[in-house]
Protein backbone atom coordinates (compact mmCIF):
# COMPACT_ATOMS: atom_id res chain seq x y z
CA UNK A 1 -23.63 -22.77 -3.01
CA UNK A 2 -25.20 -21.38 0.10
CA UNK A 3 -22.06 -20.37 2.77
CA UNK A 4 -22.44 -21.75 6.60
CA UNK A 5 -20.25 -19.90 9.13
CA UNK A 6 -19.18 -22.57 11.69
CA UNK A 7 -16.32 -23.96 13.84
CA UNK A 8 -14.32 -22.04 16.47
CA UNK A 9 -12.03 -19.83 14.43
CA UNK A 10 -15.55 -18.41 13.00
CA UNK A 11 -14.65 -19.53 9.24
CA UNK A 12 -16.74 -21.05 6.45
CA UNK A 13 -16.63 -24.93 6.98
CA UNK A 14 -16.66 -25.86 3.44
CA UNK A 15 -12.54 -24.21 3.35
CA UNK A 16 -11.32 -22.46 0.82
CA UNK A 17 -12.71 -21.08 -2.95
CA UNK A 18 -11.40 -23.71 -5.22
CA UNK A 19 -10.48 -20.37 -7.94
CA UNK A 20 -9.37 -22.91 -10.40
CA UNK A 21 -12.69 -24.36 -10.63
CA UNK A 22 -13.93 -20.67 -10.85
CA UNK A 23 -11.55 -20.11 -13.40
CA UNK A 24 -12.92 -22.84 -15.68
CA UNK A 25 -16.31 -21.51 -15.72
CA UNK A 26 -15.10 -18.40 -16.52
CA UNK A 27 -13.01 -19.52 -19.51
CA UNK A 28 -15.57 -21.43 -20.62
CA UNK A 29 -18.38 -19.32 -20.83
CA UNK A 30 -16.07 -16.37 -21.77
CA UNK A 31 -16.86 -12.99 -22.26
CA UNK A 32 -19.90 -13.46 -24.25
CA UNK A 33 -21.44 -15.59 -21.25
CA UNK A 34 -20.99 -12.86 -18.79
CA UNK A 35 -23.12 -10.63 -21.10
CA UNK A 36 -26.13 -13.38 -21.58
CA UNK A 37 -25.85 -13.82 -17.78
CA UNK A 38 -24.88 -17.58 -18.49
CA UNK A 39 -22.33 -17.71 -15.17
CA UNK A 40 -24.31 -17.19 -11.95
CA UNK A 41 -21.61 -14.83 -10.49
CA UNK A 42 -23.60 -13.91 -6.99
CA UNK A 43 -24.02 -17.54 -6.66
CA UNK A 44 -19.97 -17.59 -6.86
CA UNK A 45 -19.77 -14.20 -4.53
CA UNK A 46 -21.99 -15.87 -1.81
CA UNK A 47 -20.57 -19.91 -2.14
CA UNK A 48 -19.43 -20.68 1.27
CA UNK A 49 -15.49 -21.17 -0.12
CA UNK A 50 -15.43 -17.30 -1.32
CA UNK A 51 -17.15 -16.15 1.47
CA UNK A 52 -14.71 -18.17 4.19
CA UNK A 53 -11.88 -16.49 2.42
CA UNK A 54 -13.18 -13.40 2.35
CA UNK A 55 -13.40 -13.18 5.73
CA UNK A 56 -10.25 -14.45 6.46
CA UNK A 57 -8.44 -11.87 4.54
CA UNK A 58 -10.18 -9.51 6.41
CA UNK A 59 -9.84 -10.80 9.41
CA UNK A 60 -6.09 -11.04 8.71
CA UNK A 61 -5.67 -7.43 7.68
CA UNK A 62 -7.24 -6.43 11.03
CA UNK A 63 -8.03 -2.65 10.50
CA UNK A 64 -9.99 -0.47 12.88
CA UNK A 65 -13.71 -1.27 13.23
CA UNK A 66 -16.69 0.67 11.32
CA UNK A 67 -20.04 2.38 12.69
CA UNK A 68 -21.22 -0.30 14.65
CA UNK A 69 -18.32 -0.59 16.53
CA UNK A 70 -17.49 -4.23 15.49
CA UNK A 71 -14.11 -5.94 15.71
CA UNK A 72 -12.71 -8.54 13.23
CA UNK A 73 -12.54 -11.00 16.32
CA UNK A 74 -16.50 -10.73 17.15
CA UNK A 75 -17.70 -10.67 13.79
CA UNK A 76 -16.87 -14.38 13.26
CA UNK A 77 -19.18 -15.27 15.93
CA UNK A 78 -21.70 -12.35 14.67
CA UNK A 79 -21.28 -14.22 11.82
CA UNK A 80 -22.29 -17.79 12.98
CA UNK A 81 -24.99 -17.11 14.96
CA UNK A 82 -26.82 -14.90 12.10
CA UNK A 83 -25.62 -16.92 8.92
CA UNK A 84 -28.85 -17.94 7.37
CA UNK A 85 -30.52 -14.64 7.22
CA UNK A 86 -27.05 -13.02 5.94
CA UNK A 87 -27.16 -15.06 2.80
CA UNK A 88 -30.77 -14.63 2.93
CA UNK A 89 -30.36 -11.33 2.78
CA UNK A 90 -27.78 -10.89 -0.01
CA UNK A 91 -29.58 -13.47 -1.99
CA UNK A 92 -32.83 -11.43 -2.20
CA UNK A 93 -30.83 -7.74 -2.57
CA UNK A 94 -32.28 -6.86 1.38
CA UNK A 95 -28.90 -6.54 2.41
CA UNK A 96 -27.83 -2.74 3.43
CA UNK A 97 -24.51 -1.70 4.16
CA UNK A 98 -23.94 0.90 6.79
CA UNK A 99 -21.96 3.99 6.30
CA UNK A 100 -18.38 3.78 6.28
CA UNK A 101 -16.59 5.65 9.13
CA UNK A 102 -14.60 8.74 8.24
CA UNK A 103 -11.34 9.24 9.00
CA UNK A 104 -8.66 11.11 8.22
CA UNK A 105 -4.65 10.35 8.12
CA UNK A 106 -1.91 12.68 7.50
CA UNK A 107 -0.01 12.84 3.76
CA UNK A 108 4.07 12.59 3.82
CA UNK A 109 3.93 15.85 1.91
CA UNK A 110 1.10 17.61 4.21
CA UNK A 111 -2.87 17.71 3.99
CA UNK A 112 -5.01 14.77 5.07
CA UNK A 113 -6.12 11.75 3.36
CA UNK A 114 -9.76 10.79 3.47
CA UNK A 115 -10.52 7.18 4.58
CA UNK A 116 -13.95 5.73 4.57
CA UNK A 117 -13.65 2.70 6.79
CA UNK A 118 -16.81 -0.09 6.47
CA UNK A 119 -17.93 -2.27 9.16
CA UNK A 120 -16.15 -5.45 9.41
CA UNK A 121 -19.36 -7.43 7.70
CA UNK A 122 -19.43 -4.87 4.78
CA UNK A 123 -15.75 -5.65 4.52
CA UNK A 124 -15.99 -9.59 3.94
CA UNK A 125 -19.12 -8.77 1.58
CA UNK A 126 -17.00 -6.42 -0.78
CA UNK A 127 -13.66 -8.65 -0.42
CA UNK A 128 -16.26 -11.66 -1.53
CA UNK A 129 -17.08 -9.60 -4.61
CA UNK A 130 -13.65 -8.09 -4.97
CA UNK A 131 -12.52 -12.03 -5.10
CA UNK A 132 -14.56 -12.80 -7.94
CA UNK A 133 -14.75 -9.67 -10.27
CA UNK A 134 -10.21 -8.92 -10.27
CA UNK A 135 -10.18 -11.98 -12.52
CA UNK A 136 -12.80 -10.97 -14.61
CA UNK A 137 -11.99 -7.36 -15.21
CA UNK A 138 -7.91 -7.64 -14.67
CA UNK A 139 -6.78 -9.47 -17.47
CA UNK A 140 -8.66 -6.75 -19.47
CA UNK A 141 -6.83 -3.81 -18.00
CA UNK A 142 -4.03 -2.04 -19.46
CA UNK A 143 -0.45 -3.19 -19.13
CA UNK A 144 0.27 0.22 -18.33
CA UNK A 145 -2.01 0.19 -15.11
CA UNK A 146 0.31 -1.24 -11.97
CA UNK A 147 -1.67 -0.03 -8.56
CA UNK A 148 -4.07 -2.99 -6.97
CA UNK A 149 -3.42 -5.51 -9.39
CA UNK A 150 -1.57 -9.18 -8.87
CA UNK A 151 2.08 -9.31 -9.52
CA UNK A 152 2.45 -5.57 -9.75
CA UNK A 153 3.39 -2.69 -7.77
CA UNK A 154 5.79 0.11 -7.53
CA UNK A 155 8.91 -1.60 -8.32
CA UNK A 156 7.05 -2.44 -11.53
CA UNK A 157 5.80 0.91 -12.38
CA UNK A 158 9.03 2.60 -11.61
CA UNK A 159 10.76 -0.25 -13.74
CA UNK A 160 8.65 0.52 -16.30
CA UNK A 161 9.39 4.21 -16.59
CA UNK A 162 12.97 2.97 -16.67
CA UNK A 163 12.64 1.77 -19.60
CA UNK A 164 11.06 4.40 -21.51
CA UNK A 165 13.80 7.10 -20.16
CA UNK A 166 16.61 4.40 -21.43
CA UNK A 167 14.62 4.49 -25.05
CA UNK A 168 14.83 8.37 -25.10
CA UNK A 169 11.25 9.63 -23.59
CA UNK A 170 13.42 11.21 -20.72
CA UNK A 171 10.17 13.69 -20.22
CA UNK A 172 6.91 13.15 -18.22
CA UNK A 173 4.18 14.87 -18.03
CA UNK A 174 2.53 14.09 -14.29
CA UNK A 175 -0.49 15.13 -13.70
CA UNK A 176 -2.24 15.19 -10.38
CA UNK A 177 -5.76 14.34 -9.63
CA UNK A 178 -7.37 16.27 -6.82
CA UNK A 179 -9.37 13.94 -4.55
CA UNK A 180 -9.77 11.18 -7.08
CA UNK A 181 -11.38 8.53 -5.09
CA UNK A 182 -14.17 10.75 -3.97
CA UNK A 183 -14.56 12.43 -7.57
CA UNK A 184 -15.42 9.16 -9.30
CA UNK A 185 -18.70 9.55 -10.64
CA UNK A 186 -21.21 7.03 -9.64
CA UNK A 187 -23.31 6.43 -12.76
CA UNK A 188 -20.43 6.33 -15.15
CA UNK A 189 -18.44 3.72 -13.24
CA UNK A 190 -22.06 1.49 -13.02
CA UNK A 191 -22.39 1.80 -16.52
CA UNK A 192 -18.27 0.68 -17.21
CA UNK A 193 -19.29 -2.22 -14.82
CA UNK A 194 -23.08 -3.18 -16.72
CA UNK A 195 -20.62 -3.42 -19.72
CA UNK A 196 -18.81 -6.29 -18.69
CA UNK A 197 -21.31 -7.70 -15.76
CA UNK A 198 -24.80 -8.54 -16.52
CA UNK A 199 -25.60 -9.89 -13.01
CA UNK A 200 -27.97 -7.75 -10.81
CA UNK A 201 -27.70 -8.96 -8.15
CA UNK A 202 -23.68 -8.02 -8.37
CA UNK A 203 -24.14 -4.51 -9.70
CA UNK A 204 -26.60 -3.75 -7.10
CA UNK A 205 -24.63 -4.95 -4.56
CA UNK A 206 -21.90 -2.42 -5.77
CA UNK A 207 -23.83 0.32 -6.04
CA UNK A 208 -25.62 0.04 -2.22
CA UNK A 209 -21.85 0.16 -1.06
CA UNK A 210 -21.08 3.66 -3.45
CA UNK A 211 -24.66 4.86 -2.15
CA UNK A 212 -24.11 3.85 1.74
CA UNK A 213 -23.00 7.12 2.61
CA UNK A 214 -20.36 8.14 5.51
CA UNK A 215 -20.77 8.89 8.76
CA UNK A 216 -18.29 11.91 10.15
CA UNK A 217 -19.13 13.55 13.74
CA UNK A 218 -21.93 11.53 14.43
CA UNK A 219 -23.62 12.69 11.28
CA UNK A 220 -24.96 10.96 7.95
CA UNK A 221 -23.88 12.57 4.72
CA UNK A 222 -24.82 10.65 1.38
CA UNK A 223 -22.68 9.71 -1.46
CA UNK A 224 -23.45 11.41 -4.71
CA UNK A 225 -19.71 10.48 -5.74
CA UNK A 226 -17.02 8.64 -4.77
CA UNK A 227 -15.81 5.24 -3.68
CA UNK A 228 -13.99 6.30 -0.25
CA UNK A 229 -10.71 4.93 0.02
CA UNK A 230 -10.62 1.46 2.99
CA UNK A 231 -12.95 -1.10 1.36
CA UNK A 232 -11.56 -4.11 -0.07
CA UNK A 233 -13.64 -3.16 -3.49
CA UNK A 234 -12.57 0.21 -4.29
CA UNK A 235 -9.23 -0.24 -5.59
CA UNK A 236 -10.51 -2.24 -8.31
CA UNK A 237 -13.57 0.12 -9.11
CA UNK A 238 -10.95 2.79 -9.48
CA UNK A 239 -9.23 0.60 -11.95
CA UNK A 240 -12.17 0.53 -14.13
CA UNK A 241 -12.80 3.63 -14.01
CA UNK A 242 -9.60 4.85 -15.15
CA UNK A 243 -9.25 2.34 -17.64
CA UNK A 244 -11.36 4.01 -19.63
CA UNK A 245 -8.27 6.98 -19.70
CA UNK A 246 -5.28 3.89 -20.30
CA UNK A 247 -7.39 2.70 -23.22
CA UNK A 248 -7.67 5.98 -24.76
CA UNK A 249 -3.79 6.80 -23.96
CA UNK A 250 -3.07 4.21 -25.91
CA UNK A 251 -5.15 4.87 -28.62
CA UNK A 252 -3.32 7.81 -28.88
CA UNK A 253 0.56 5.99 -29.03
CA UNK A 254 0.92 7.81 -25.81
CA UNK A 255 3.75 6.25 -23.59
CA UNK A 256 2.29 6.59 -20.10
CA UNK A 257 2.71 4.48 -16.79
CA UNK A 258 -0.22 4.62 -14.03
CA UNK A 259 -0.13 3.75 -10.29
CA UNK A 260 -3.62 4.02 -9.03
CA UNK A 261 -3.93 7.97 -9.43
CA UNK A 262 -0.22 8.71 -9.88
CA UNK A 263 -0.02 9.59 -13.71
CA UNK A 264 2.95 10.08 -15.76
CA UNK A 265 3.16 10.38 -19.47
CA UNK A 266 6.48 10.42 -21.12
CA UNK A 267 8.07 11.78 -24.16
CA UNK A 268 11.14 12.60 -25.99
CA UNK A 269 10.97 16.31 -25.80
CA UNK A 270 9.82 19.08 -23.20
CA UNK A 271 7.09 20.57 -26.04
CA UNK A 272 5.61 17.37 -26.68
CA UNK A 273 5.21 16.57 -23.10
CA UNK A 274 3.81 19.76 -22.30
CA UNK A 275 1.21 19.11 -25.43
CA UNK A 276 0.28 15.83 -23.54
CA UNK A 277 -0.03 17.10 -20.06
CA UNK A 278 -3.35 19.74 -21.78
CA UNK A 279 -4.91 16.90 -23.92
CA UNK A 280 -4.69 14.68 -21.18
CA UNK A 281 -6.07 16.66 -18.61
CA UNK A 282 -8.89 18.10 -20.78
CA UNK A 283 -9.44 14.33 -21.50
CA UNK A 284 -10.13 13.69 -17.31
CA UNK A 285 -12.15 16.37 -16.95
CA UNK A 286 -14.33 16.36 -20.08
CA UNK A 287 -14.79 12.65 -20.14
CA UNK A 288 -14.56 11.47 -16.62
CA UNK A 289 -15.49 14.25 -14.63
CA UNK A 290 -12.45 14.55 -12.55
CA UNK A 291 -10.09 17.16 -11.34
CA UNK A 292 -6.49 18.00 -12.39
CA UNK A 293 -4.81 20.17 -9.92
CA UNK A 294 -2.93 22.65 -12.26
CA UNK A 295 -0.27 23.39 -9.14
CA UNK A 296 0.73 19.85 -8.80
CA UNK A 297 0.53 18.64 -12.79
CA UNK A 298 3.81 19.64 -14.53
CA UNK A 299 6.65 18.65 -17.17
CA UNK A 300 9.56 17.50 -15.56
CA UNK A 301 13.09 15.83 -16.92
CA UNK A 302 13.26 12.16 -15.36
CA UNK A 303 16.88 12.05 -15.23
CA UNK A 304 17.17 16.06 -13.83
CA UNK A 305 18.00 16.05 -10.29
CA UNK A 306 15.17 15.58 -8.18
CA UNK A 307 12.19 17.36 -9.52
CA UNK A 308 10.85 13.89 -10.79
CA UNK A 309 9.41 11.76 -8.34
CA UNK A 310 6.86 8.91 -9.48
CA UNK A 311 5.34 6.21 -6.55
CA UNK A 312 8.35 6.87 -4.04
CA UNK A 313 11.49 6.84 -6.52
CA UNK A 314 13.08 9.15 -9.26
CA UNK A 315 15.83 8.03 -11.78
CA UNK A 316 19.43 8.98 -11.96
CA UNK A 317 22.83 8.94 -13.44
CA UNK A 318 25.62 6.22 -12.57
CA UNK A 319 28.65 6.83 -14.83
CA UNK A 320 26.63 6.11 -18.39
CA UNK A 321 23.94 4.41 -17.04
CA UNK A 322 20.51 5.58 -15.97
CA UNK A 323 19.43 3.82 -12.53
CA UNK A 324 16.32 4.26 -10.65
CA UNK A 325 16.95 5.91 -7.42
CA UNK A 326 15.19 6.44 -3.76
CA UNK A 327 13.31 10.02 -3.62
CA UNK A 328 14.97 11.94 -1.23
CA UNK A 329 11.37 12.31 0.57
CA UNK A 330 11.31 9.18 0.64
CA UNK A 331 14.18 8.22 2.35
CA UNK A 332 13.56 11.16 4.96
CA UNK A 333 10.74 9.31 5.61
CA UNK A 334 12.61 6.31 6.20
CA UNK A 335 15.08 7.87 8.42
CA UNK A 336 12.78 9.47 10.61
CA UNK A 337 10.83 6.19 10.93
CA UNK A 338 14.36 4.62 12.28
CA UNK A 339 14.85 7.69 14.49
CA UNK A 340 11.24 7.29 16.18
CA UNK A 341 12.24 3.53 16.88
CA UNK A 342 15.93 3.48 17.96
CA UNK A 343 14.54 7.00 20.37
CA UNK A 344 16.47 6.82 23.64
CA UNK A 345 13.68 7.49 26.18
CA UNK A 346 11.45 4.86 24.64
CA UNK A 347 12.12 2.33 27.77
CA UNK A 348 11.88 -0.68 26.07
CA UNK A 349 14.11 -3.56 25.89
CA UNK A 350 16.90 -2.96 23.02
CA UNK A 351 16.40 -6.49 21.73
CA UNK A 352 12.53 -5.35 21.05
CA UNK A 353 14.09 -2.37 19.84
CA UNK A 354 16.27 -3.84 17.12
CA UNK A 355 13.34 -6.33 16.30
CA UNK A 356 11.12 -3.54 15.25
CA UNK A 357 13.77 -1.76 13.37
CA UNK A 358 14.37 -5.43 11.57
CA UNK A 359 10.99 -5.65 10.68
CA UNK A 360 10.87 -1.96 9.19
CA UNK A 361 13.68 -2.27 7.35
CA UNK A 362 12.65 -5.32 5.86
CA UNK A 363 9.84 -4.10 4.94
CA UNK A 364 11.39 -1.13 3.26
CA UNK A 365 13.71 -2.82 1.32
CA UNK A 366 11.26 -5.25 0.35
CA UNK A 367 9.23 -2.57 -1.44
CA UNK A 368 12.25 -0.59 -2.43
CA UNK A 369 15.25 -2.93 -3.15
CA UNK A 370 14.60 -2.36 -7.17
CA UNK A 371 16.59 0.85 -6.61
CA UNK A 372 20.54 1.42 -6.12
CA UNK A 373 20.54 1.27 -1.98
CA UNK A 374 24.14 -0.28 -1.60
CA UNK A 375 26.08 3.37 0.10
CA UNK A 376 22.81 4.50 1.54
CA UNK A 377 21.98 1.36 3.48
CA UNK A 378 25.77 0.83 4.38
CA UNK A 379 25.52 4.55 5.55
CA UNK A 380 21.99 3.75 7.55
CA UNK A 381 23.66 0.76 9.20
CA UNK A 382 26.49 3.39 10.70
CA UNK A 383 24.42 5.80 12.18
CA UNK A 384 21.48 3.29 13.49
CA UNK A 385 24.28 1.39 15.08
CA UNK A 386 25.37 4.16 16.87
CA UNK A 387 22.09 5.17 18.11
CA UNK A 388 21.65 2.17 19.62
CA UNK A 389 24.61 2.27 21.64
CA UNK A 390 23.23 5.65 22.54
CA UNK A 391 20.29 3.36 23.61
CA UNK A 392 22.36 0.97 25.53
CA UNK A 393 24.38 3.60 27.04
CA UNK A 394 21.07 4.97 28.35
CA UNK A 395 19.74 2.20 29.73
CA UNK A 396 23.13 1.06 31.85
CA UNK A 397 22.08 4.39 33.60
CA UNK A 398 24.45 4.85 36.28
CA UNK A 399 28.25 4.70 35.94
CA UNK A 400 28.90 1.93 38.29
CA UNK A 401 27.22 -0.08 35.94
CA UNK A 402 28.55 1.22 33.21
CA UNK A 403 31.81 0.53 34.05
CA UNK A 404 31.19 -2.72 34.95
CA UNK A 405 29.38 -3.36 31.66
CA UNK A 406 32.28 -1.93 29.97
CA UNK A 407 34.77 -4.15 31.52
CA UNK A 408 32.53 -7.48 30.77
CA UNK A 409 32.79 -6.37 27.49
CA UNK A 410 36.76 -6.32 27.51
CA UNK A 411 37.63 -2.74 27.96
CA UNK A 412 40.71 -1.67 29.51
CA UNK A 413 39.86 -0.85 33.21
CA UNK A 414 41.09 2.65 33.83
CA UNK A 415 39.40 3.67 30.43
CA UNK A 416 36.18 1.81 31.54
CA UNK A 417 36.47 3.99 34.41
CA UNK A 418 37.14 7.02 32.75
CA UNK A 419 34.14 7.25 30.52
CA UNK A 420 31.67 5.15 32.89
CA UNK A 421 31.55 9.25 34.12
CA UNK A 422 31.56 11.06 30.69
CA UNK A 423 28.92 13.64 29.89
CA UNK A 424 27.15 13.09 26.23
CA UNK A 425 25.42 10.66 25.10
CA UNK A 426 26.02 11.52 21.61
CA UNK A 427 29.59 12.20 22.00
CA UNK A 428 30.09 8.62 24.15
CA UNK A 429 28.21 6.76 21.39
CA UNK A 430 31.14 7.57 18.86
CA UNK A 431 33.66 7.24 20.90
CA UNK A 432 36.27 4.07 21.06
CA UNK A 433 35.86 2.54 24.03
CA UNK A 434 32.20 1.83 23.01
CA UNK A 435 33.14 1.12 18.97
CA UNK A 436 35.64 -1.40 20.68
CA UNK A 437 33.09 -3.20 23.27
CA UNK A 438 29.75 -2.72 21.56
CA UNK A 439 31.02 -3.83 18.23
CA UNK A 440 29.14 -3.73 14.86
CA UNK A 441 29.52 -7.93 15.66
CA UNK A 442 28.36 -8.18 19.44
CA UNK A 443 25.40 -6.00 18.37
CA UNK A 444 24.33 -8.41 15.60
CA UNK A 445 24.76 -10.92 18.41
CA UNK A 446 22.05 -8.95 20.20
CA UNK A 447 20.04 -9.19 17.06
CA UNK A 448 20.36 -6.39 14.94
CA UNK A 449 19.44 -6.72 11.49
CA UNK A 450 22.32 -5.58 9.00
CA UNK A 451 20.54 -3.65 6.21
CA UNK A 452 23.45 -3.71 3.59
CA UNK A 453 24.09 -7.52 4.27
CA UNK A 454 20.46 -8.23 3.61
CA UNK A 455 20.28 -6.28 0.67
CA UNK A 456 23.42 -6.94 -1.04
CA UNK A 457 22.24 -10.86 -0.73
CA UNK A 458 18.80 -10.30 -1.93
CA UNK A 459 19.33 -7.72 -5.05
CA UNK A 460 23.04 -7.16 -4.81
């Protein structure tokens, strides 16, 4: 099962993992073979169909490059030319990963967000494991657990609390973990790993990337803690980690949903909640080390105006119906997004324009279309619209051409004329000679995307 890196597009040559093949081997030497070290699983991390797609995941996510500078383009060739002593070097544990590259990116609600960005190489080598320990330890986390996993997400989670608000637990107790990701302490999650995984030569390979340090301002600081947030492998090691805390929530009957560090517990009444919210924080800090941040953790009412916001969304009221609704954060968010794209002085074409807004708002709607969207959309489709023919407006420049424009368009002359020379870009964007030339029709025919059209056809 040795890997080969060959061919121009710097792949494996062998193609792709054949995972039902992996499957089998895992479902027939089942859990008990994992323990007696009966399925060679670094053999399966390094065989040349994992590896290939590995790297082509990577490659395909792009992302910025590590210490050494690296790109995802130039480590397929890297990768060619120094195959043989790679797997060499993984084979016999002399592999070393370099220090991930700090960096930090700004929250939505303010503060910074640690990153720890490996090399390129370290990348494919942790989406290699990644690739063959999610089926192993997945199907053994908690159905309650919906960040990082396949088939789930936030639509899922927030679904999920939906239910438990329409069965009466219309109380959650959120709790916020300060800096989980570089909190997670190092020998505990190695020893919720040697539980399941008996292979070495896998464990090892995990712990080199916790131990491979970060590199901030041209200087080396090593990891004690932590599994920095930007390698393919440390969504699922937070998973374990935490699964220790689902597992015991639902030892205790407590009805909680989890995305990644996002924790809400929910009950029928504000006391019990509250009760829940101090045994489950003592629980995180005595057992797994971690830190609640008392500010942020509190009791809130799901269905109470907008103190309640869980992975982007809170819940509402529609007539007697409970329906999960768009944060308000989040759709400022979204707005200003649109704003920065459909900006008048960008200078770019409007048809690039309105194909970057189209691939936004799909996007958006994509990840947020579980909630009720059908007035807000309709109401995001007015005003984008008529910053666009702000745009246009803009970009006809002088009013000899916009008159002429105008009058191509079917206006009546003497009012083409009249506001070729108005003042306002603002004020000319609402007013009817453009809503009667640059209609909502002729600017689909320029290509823009219609949000509530989209939606309503998709999840209307």
């Amino acid at each position: 099962m040795i890997a080969e890196f060959c061919g121009n597009a710097g792949y494996l040559k062998y193609g792709s993992m054949d995972y039902d093949k992996f499957s089998e081997a895992l479902s027939t030497v089942g859990r008990e073979g994992l323990e007696t070290g009966a399925l060679d699983l670094l053999g399966w991390v390094l065989g040349a169909g994992n590896l290939n797609d590995a790297y082509k995941h990577v490659r395909s996510n792009k992302g910025s490059p590590g210490v050494d500078g690296m790109t995802v383009d130039e480590a397929g060739p890297w990768l060619r030319e120094h195959r043989w002593q790679f797997i060499r070097d993984l084979q016999c544990g002399r592999y070393r990963p370099s220090p991930v590259r700090r960096v930090e990116i700004p929250k939505p609600d303010g503060g910074v967000r640690k990153l720890g960005i490996p090399t390129v190489i370290d990348r494919t080598v942790q989406q290699a494991v990644n690739q063959i320990l999610t089926p192993i330890f997945d199907p053994t986390f908690s159905t309650h657990s919906h960040a990082y996993r396949p088939h789930r997400g936030i639509q899922t989670a927030i679904a999920e609390v939906l239910e438990n608000a329409k069965e009466g637990y219309i109380y959650a107790a959120q709790i916020d973990l300060s800096k989980y990701f570089d909190t997670i302490n190092h020998e505990m999650l190695l020893n919720l790993i040697r539980k399941t995984i008996h292979d070495k030569g896998v464990v090892n390979l995990i712990k080199k990337f916790l131990k491979s340090g970060v590199m901030e301002d041209g200087s080396w600081t090593p990891t004690e803690e932590g599994s920095p947030q930007g390698g393919p492998i440390s969504p699922l090691l937070s998973n374990i980690y935490l699964d220790v805390f689902d597992k015991e929530m639902e030892r205790r009957g407590v009805r909680f949903v989890r995305y990644a560090d996002d924790i809400c517990l929910m009950a029928k009444s504000k006391r019990a909640a509250q009760r829940q919210l101090e045994s489950a924080s003592r629980f995180l800090v005595e057992k797994l080390k971690l830190t609640v941040n008392p500010t942020k953790s509190k009791v809130v009412e799901v269905i109470s105006g907008n103190d309640f916001k869980f992975v982007g969304f809170t819940l509402g009221r529609f007539k007697d119906e409970i329906i999960i609704r768009v944060h308000p954060k989040g759709l400022k968010r979204a707005k200003d997004k649109l704003r920065e794209l459909t900006k008048r002085s960008r200078g770019r074409s409007v048809k690039l324009v309105m194909t970057e807004v189209e691939q936004f708002a799909r996007g958006w709607i994509s990840a947020f279309g579980i909630a009720r969207l059908k007035s807000i959309l309709s109401k995001l489709d007015g005003w984008v619209r008529r910053r666009l023919r702000v745009y246009i407006w803009k970009q006809w420049k002088r009013p000899g051409r916009r008159e002429r424009e105008l009058r191509k368009l079917g206006a009546d002359p003497q009012e083409a004329h009249r506001w070729s020379y108005a003042k306002g870009y603002w004020r000319v964007s609402g007013s009817q000679v453009l809503s009667t030339t640059l209609t909502n029709k002729k600017l689909e025919e320029m290509g823009y995307f219609n949000m509530s059209a989209y939606y309503a056809s998709h999840y209307g």
